[in-house]
PDB file of N, CA and C in Angstrom:
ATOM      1  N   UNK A   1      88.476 118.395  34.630  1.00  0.00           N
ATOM      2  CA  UNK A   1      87.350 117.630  34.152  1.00  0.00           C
ATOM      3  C   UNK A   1      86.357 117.481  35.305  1.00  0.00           C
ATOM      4  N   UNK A   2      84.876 117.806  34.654  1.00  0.00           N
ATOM      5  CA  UNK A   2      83.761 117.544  35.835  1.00  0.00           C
ATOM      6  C   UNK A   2      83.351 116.643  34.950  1.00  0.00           C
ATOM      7  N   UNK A   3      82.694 115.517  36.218  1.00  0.00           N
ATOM      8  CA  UNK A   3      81.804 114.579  35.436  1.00  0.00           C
ATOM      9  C   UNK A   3      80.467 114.560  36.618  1.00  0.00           C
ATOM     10  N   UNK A   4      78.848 114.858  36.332  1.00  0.00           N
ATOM     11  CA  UNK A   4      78.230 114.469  36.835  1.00  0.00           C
ATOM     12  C   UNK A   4      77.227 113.868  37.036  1.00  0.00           C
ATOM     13  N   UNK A   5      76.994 112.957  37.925  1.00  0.00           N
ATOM     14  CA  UNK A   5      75.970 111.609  38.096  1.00  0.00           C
ATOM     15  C   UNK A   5      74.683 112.086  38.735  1.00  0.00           C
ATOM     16  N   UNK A   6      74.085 111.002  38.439  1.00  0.00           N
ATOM     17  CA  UNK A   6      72.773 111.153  39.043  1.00  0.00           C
ATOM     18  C   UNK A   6      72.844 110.185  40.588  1.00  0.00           C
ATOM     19  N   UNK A   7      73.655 109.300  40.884  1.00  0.00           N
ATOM     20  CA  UNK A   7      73.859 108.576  41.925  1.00  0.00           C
ATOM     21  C   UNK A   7      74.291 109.097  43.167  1.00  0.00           C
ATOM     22  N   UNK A   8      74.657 108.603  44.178  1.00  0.00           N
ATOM     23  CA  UNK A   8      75.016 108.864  45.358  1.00  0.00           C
ATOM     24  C   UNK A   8      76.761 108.777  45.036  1.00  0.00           C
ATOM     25  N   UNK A   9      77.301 109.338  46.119  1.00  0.00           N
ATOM     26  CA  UNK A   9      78.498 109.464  45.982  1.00  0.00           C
ATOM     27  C   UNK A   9      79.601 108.213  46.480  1.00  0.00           C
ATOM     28  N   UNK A  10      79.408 107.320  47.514  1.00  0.00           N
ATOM     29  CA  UNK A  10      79.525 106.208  47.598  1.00  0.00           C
ATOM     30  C   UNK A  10      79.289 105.553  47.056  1.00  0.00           C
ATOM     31  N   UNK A  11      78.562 105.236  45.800  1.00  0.00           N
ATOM     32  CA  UNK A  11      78.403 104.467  44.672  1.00  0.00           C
ATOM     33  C   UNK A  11      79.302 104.833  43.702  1.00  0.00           C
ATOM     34  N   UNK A  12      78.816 106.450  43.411  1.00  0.00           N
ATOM     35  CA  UNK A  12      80.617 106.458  42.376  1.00  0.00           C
ATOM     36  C   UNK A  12      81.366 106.081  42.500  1.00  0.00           C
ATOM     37  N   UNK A  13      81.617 106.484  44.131  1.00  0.00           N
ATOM     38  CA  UNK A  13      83.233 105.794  44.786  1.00  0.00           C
ATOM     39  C   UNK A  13      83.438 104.760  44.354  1.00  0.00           C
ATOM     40  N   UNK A  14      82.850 103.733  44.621  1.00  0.00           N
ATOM     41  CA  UNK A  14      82.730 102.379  44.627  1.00  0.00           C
ATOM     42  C   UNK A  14      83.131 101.787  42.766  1.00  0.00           C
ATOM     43  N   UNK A  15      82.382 102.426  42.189  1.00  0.00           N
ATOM     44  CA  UNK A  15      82.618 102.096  40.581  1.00  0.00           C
ATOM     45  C   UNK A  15      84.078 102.832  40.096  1.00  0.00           C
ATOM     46  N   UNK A  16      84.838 103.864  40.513  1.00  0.00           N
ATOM     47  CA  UNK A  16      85.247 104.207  40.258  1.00  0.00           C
ATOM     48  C   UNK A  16      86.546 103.339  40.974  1.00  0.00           C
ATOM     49  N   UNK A  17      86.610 103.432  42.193  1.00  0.00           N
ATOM     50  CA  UNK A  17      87.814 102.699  42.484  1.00  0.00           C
ATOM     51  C   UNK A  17      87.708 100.769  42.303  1.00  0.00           C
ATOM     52  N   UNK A  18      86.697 100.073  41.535  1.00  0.00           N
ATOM     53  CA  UNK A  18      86.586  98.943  40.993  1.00  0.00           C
ATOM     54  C   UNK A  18      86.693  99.481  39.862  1.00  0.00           C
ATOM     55  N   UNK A  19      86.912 100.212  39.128  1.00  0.00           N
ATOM     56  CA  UNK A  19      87.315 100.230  37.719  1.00  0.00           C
ATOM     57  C   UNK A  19      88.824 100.802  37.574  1.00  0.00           C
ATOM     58  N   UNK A  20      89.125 101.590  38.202  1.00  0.00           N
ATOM     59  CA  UNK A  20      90.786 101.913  37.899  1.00  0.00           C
ATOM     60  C   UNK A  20      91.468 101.008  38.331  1.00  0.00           C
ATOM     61  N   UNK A  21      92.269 101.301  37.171  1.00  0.00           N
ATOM     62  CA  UNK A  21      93.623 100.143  36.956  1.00  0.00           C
ATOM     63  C   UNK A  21      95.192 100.792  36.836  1.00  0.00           C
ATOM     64  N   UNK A  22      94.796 101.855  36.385  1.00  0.00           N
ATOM     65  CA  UNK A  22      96.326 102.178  36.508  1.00  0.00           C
ATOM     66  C   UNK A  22      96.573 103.650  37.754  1.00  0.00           C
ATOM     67  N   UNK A  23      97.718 102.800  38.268  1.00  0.00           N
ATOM     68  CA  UNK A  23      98.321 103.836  39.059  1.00  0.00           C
ATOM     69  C   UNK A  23      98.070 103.210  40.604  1.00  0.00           C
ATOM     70  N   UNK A  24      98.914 104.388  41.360  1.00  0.00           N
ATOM     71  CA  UNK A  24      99.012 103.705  42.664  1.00  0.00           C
ATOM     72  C   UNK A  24      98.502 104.811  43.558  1.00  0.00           C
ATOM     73  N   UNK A  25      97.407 104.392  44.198  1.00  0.00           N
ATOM     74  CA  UNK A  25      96.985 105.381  45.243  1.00  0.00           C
ATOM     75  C   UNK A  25      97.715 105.694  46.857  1.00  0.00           C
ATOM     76  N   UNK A  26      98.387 106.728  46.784  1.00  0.00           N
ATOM     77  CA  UNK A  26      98.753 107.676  47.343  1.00  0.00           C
ATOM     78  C   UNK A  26      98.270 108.610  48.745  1.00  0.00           C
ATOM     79  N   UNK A  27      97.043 109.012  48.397  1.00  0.00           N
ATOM     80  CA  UNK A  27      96.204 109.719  49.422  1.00  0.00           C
ATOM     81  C   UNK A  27      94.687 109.382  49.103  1.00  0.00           C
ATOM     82  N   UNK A  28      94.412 109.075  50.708  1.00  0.00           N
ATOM     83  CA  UNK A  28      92.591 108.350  50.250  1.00  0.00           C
ATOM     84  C   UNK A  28      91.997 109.473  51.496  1.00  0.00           C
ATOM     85  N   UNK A  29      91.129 110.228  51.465  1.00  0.00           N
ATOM     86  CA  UNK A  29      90.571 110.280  52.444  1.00  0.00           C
ATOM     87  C   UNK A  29      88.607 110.503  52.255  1.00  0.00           C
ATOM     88  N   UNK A  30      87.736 110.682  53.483  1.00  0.00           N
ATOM     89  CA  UNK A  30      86.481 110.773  53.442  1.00  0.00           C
ATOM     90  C   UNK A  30      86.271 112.091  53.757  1.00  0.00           C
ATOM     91  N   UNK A  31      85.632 113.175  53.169  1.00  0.00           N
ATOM     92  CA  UNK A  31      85.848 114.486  53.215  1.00  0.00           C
ATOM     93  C   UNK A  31      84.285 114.780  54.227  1.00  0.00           C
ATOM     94  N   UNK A  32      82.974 114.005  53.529  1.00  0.00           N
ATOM     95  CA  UNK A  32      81.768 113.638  54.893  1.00  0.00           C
ATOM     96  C   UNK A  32      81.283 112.515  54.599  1.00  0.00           C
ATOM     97  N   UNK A  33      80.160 112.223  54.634  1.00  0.00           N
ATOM     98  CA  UNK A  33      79.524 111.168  54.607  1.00  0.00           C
ATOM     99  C   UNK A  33      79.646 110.241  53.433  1.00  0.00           C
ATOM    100  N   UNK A  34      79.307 110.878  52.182  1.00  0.00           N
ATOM    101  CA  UNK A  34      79.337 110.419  50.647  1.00  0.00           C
ATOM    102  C   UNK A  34      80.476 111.343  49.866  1.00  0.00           C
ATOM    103  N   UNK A  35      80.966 112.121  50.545  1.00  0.00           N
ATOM    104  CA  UNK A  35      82.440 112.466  49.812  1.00  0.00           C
ATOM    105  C   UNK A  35      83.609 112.166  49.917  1.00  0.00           C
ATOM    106  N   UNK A  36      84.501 111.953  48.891  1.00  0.00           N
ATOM    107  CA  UNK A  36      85.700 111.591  48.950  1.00  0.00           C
ATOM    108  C   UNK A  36      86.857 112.261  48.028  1.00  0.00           C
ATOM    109  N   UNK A  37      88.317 111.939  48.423  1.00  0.00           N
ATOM    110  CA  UNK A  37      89.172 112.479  47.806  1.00  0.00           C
ATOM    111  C   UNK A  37      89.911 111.941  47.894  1.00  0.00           C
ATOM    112  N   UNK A  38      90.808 111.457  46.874  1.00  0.00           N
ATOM    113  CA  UNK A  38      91.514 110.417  46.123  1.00  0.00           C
ATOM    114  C   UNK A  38      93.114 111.235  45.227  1.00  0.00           C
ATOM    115  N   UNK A  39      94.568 110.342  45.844  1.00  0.00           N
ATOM    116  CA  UNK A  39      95.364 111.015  44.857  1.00  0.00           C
ATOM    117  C   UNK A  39      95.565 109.912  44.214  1.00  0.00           C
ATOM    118  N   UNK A  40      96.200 109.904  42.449  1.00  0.00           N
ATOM    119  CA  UNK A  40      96.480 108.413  41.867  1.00  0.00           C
ATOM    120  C   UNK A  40      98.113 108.652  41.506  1.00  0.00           C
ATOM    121  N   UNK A  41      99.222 108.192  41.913  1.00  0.00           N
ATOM    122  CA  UNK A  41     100.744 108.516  41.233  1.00  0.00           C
ATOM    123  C   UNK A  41     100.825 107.523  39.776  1.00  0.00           C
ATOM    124  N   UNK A  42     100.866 107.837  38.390  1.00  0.00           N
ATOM    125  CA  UNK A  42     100.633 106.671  37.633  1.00  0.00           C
ATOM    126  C   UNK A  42     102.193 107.611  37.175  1.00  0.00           C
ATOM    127  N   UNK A  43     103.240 106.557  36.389  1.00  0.00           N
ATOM    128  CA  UNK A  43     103.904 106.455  35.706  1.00  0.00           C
ATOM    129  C   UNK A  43     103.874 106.032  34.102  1.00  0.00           C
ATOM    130  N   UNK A  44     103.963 107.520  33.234  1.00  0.00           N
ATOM    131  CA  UNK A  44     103.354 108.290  32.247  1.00  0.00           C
ATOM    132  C   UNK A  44     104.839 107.177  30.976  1.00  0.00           C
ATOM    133  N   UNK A  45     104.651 106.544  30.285  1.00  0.00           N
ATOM    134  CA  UNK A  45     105.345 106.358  29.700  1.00  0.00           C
ATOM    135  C   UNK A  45     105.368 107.214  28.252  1.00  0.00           C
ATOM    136  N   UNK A  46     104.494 107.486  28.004  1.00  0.00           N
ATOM    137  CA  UNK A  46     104.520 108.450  27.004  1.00  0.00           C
ATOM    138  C   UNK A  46     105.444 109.385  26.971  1.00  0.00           C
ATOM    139  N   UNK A  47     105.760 110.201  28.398  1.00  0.00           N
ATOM    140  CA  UNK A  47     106.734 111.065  28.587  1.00  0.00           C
ATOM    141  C   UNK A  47     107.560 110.743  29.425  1.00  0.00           C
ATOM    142  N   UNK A  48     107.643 109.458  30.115  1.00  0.00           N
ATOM    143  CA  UNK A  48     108.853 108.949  30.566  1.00  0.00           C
ATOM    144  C   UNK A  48     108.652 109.895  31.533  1.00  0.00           C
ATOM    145  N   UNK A  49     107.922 109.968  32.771  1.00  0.00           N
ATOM    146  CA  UNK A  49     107.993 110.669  33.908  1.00  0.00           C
ATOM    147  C   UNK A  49     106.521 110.553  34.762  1.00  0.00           C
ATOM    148  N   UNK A  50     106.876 110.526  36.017  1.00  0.00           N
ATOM    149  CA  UNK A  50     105.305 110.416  36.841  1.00  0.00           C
ATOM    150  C   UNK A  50     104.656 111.450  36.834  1.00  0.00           C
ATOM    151  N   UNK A  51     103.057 110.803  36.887  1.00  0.00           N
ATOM    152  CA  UNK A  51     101.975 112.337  37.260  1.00  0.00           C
ATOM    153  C   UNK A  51     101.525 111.922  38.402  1.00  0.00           C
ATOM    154  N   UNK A  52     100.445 113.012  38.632  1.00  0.00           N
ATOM    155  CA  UNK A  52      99.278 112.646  39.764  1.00  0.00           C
ATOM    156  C   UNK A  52      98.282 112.756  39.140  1.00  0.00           C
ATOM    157  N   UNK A  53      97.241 112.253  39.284  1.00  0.00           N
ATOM    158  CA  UNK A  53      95.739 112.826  39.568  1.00  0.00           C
ATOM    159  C   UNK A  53      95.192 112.512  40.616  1.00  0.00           C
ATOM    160  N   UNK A  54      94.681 113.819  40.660  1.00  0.00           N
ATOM    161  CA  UNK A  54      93.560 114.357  41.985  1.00  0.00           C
ATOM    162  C   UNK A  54      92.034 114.056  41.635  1.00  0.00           C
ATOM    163  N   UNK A  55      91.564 112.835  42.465  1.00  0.00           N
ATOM    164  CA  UNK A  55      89.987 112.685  42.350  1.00  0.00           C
ATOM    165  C   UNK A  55      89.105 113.624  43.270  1.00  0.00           C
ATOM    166  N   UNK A  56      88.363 114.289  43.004  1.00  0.00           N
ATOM    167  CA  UNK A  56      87.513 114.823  44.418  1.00  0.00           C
ATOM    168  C   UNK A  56      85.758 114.134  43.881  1.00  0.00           C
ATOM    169  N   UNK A  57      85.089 113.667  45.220  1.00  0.00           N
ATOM    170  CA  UNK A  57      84.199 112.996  44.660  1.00  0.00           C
ATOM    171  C   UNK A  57      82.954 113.646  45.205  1.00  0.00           C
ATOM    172  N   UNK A  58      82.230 114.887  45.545  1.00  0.00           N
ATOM    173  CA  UNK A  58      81.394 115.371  45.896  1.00  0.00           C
ATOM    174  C   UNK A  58      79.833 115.492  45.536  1.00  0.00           C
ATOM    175  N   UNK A  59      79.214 114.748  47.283  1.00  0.00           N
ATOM    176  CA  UNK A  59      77.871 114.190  46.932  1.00  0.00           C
ATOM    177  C   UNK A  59      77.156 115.711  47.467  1.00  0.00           C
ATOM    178  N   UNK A  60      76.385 116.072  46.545  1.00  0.00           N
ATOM    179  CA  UNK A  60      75.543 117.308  46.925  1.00  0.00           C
ATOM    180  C   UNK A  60      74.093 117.231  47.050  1.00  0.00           C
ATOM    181  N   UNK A  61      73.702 115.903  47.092  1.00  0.00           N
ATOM    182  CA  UNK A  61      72.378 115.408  47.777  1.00  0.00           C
ATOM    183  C   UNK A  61      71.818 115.429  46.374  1.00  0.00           C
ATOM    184  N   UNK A  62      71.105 116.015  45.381  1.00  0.00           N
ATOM    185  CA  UNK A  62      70.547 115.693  44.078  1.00  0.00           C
ATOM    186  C   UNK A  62      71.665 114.972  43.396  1.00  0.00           C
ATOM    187  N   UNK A  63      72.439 115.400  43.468  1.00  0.00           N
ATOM    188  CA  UNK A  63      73.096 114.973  42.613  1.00  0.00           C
ATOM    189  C   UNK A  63      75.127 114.755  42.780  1.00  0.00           C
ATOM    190  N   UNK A  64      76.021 113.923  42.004  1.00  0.00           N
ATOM    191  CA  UNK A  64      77.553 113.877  43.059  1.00  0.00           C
ATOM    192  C   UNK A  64      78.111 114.441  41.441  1.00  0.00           C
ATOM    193  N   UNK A  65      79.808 114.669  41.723  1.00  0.00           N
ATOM    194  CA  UNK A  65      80.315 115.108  40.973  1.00  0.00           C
ATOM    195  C   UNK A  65      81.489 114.780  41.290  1.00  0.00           C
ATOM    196  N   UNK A  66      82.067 114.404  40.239  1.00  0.00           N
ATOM    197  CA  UNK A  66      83.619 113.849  39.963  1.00  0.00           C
ATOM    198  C   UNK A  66      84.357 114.781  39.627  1.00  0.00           C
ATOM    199  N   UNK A  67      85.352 115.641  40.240  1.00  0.00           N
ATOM    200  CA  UNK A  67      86.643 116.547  39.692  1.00  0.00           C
ATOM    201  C   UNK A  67      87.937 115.639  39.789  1.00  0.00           C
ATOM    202  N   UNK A  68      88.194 115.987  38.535  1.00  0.00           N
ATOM    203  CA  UNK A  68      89.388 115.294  38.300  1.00  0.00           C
ATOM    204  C   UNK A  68      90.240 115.978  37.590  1.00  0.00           C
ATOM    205  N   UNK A  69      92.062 116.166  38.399  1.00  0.00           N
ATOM    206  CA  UNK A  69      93.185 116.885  37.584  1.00  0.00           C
ATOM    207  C   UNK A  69      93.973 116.443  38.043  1.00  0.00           C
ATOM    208  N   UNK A  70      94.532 116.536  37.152  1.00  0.00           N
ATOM    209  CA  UNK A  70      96.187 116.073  36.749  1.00  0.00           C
ATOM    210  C   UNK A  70      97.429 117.175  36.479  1.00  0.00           C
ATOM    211  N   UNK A  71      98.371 116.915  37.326  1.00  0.00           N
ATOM    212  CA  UNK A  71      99.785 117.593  37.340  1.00  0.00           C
ATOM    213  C   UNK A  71     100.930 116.814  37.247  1.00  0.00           C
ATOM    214  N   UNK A  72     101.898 117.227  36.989  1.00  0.00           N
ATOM    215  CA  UNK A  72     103.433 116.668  36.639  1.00  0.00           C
ATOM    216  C   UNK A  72     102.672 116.373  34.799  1.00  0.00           C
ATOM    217  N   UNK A  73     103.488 115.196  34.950  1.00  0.00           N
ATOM    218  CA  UNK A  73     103.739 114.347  33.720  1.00  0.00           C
ATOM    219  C   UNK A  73     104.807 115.164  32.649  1.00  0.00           C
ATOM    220  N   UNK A  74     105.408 116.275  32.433  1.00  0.00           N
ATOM    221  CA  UNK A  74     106.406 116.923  31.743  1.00  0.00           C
ATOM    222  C   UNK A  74     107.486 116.616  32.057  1.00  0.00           C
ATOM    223  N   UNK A  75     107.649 116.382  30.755  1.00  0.00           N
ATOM    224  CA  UNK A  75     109.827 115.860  31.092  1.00  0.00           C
ATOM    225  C   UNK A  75     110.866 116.915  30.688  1.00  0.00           C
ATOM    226  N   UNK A  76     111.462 117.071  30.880  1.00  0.00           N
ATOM    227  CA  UNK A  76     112.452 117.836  30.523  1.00  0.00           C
ATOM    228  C   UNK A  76     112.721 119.145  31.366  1.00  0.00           C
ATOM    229  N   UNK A  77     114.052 119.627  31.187  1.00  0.00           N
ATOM    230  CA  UNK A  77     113.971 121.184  32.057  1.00  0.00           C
ATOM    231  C   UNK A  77     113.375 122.294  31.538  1.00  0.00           C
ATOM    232  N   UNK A  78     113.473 122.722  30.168  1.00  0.00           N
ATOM    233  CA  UNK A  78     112.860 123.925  29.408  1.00  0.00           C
ATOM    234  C   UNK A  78     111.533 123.254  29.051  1.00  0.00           C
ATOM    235  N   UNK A  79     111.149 122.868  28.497  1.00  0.00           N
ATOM    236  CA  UNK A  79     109.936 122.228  27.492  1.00  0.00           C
ATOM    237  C   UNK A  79     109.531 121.148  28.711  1.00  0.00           C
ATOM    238  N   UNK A  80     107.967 121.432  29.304  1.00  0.00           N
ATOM    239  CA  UNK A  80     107.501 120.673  30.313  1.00  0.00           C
ATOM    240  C   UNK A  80     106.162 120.387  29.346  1.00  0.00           C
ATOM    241  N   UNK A  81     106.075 119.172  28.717  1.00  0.00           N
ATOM    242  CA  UNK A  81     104.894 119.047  27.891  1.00  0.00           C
ATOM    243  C   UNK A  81     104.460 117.633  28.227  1.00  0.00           C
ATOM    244  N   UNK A  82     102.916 117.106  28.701  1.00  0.00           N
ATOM    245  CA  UNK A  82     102.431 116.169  29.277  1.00  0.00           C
ATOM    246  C   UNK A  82     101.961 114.871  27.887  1.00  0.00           C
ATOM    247  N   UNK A  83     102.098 115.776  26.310  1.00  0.00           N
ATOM    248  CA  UNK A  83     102.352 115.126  25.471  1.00  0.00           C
ATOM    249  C   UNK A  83     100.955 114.201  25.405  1.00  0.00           C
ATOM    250  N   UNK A  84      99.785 114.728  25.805  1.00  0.00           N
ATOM    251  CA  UNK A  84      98.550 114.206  26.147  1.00  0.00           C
ATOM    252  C   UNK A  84      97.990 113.275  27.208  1.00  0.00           C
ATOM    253  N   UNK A  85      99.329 112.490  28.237  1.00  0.00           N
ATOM    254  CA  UNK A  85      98.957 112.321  29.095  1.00  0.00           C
ATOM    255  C   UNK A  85      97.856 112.039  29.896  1.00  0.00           C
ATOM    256  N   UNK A  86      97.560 113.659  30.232  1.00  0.00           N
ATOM    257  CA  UNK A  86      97.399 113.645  31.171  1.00  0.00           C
ATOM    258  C   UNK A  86      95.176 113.765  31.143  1.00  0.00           C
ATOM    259  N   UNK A  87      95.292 113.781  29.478  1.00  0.00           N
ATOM    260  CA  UNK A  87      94.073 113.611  28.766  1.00  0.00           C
ATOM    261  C   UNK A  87      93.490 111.889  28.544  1.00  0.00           C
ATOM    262  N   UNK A  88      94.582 111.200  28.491  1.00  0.00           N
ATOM    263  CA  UNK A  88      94.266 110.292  28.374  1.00  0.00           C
ATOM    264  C   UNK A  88      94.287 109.270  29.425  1.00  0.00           C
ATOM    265  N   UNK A  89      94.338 109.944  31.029  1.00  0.00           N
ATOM    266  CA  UNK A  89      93.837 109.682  31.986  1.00  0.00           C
ATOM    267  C   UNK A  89      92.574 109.805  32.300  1.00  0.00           C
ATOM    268  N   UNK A  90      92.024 111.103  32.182  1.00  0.00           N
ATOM    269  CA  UNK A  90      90.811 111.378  32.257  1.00  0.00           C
ATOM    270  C   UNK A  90      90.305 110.941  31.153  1.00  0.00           C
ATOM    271  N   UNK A  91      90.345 110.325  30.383  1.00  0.00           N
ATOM    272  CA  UNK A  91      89.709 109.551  29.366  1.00  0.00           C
ATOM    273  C   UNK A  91      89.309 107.689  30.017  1.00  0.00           C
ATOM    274  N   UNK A  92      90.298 107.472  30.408  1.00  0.00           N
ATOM    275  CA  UNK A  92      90.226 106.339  31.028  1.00  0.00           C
ATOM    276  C   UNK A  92      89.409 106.295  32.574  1.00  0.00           C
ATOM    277  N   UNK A  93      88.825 107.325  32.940  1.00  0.00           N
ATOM    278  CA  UNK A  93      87.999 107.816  34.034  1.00  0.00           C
ATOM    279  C   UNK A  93      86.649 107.523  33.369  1.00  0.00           C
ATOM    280  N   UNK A  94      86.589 108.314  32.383  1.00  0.00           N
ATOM    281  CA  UNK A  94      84.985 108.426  31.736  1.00  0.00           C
ATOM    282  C   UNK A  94      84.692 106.842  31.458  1.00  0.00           C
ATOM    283  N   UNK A  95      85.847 106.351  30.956  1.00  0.00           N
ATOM    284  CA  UNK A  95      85.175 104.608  30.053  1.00  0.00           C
ATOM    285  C   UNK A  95      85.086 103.739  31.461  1.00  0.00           C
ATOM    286  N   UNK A  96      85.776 104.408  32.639  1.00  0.00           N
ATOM    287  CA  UNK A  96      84.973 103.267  33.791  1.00  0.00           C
ATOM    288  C   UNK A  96      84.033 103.174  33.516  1.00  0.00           C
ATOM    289  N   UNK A  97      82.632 104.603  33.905  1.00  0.00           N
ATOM    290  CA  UNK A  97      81.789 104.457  34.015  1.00  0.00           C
ATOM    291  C   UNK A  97      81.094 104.634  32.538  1.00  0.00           C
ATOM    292  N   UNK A  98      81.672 104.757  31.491  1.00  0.00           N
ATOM    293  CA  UNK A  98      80.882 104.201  29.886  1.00  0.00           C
ATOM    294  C   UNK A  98      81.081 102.773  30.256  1.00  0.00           C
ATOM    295  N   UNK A  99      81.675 101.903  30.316  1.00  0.00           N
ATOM    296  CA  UNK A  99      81.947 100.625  30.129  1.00  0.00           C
ATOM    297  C   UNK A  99      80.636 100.466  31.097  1.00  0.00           C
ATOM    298  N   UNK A 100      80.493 100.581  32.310  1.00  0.00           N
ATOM    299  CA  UNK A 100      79.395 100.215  33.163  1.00  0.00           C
ATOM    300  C   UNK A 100      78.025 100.681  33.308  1.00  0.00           C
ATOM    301  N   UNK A 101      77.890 101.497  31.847  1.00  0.00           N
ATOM    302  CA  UNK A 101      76.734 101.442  31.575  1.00  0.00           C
ATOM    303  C   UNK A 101      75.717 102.772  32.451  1.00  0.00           C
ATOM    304  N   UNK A 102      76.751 103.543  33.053  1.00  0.00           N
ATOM    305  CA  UNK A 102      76.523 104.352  34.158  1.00  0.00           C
ATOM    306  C   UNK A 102      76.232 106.166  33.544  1.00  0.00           C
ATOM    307  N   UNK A 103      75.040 106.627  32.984  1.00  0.00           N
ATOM    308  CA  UNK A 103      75.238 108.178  32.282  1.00  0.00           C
ATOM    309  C   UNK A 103      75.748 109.015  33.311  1.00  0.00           C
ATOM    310  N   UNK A 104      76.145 109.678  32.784  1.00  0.00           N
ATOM    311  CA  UNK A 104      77.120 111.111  33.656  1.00  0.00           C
ATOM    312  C   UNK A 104      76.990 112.507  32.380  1.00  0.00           C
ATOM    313  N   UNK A 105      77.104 113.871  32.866  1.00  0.00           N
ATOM    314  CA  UNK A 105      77.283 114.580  32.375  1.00  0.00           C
ATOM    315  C   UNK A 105      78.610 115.372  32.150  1.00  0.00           C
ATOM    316  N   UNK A 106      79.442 115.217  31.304  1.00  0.00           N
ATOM    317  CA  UNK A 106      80.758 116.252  31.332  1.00  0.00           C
ATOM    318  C   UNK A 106      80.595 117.559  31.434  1.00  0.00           C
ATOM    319  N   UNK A 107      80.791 118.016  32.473  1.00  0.00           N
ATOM    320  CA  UNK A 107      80.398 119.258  32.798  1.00  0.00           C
ATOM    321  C   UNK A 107      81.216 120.396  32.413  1.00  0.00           C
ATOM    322  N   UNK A 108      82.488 120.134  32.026  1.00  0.00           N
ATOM    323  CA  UNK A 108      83.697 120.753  31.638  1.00  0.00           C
ATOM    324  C   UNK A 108      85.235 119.971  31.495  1.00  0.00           C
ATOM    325  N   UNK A 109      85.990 119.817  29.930  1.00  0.00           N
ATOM    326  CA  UNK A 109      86.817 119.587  30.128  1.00  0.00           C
ATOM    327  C   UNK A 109      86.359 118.760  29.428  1.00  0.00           C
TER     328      UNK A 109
END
């Protein structure tokens, strides 16, 4: 999933990590000035097993962009299925910034 803003990238940051709620961050770092990269470990009850998602938050001076993916969340040994998961993480990404009133473009995904 791309999502992109018209804002600075330290401002996404900022809305984005005041709006998530679930999960436990893992890896934080500042990639330059207005970029960042973010891991989240949330525990998937749907499938009874942990995921990750990977935030990358890249400010490209017109304009920043949110990549966001998700791995694990499949249970089982044969049949590894995230059972929507890992959709309805990145769903809960977008309504931060719907809830705050903030337009973005889905760029993919």
């Amino acid at each position: 999933m791309i999502l992109r803003f018209e804002q600075r990238g330290d401002y996404i940051r900022d809305v984005f990590k005041s709006g998530q709620q679930r999960g436990e961050v893992v890896h934080s770092s500042q990639l330059d000035t207005y970029s960042y990269f973010y891991v989240y470990e949330v525990y998937s009850f749907m499938n009874k097993n942990r995921m990750t998602i990977s935030i990358v938050i890249i400010d490209k001076g017109d304009f920043t962009e949110l990549h966001a993916c998700s791995s694990g969340g499949g249970a089982g040994l044969m049949f590894n299925f995230d059972w929507g998961a890992a959709s309805g993480f990145e769903e809960n990404i977008r309504l931060i910034f719907k809830n705050r009133g903030i337009p973005f473009q889905n760029i993919n995904g």
